[in-house]
Protein backbone atom coordinates (compact mmCIF):
# COMPACT_ATOMS: atom_id res chain seq x y z
CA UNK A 1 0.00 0.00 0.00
CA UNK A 2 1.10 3.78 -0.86
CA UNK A 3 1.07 6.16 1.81
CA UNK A 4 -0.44 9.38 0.89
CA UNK A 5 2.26 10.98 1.22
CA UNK A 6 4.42 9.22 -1.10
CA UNK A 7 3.24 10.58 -4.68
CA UNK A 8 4.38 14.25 -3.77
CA UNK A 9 7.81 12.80 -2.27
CA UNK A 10 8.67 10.94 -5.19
CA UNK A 11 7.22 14.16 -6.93
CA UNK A 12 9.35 16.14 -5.82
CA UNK A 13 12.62 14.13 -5.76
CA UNK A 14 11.55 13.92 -9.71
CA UNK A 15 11.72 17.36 -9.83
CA UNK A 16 14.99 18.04 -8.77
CA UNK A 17 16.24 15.56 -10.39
CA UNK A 18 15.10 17.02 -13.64
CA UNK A 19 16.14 20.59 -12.50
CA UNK A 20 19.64 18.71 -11.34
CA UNK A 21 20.16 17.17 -15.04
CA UNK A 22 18.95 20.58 -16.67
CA UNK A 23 21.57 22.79 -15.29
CA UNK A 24 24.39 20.51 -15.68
CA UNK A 25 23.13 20.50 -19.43
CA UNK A 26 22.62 24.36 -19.38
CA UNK A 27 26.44 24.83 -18.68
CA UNK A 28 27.46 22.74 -21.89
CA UNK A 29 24.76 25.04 -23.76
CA UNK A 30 26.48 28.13 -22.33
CA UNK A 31 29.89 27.19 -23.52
CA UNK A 32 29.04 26.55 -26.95
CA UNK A 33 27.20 29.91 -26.54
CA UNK A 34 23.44 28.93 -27.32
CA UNK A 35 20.23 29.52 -25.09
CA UNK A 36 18.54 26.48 -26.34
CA UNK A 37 19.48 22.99 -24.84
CA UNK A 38 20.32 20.29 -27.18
CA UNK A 39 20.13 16.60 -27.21
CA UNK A 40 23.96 16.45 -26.93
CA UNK A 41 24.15 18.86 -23.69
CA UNK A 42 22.58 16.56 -21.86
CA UNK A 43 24.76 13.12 -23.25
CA UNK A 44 27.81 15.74 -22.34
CA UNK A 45 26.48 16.13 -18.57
CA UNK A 46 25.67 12.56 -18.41
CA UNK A 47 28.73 11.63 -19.38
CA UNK A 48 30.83 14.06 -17.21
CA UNK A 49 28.81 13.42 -13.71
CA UNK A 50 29.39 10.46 -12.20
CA UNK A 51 26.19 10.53 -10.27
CA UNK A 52 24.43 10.32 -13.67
CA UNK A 53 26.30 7.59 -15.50
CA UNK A 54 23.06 5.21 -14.98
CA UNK A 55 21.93 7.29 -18.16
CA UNK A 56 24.46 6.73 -19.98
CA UNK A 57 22.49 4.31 -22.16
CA UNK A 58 19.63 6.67 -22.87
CA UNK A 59 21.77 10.10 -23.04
CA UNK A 60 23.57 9.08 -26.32
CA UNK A 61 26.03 11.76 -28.55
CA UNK A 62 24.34 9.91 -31.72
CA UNK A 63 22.93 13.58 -33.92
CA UNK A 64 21.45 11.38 -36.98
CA UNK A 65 17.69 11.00 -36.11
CA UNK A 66 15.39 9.66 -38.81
CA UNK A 67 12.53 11.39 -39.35
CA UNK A 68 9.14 10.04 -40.07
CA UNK A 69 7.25 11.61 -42.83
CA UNK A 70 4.03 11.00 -40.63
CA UNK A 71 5.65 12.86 -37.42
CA UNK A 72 5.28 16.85 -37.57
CA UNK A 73 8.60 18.82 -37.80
CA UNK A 74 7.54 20.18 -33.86
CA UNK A 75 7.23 16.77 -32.37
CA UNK A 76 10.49 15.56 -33.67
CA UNK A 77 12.72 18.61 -33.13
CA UNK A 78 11.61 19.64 -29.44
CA UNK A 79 13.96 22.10 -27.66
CA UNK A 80 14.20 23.26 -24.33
CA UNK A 81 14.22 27.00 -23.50
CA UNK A 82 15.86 28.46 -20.32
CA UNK A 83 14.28 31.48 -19.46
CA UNK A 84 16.33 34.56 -17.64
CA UNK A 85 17.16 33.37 -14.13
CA UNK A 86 16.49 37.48 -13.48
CA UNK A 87 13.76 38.94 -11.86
CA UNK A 88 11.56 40.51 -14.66
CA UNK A 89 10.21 44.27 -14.15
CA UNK A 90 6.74 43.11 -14.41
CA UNK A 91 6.91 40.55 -11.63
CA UNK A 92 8.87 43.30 -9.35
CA UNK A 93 5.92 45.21 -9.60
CA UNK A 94 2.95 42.58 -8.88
CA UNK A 95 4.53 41.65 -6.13
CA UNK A 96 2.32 42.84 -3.03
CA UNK A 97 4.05 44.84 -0.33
């Protein structure tokens, strides 16, 4: 049996596992100068953190994909965007104070 509390545990610990991954794969994006993560970024921090060499397998450097005539352009070239870690102007002045 699952305790209630479970699900938002192992919610959480997915989410900072995913935030862990993403920012190891930002830095490789940074160096190469881009804003947009690639596929490769994240193979690069897999294969440079120790802690994440259980992905190894699934985070591969291989750049040829095939694409199926039947899959849309959107669905087979999906990018990650990292957004300004900055404080916008407009959030400075919702904030209630």
């Amino acid at each position: 049996m699952v305790s209630a509390e479970s699900p938002v545990v192992f919610s959480k610990a997915c989410e900072l596992f995913i935030l862990e991954l993403t920012l190891r794969a930002w830095l490789f994006a940074e160096d190469d100068k881009r804003r947009t993560l690639q596929r490769r970024d994240i193979a690069r921090a897999v294969r440079h953190e120790d802690l994440l060499q259980f992905l190894t397998d699934v985070a591969t450097f291989d750049d040829h994909t095939v694409l199926s005539p039947s899959l849309p352009l959107s669905r087979a070239c999906m990018h990650v965007v990292i957004p300004s870690l900055k404080p916008s102007s407009t959030a400075e002045s919702n904030s209630v104070g």
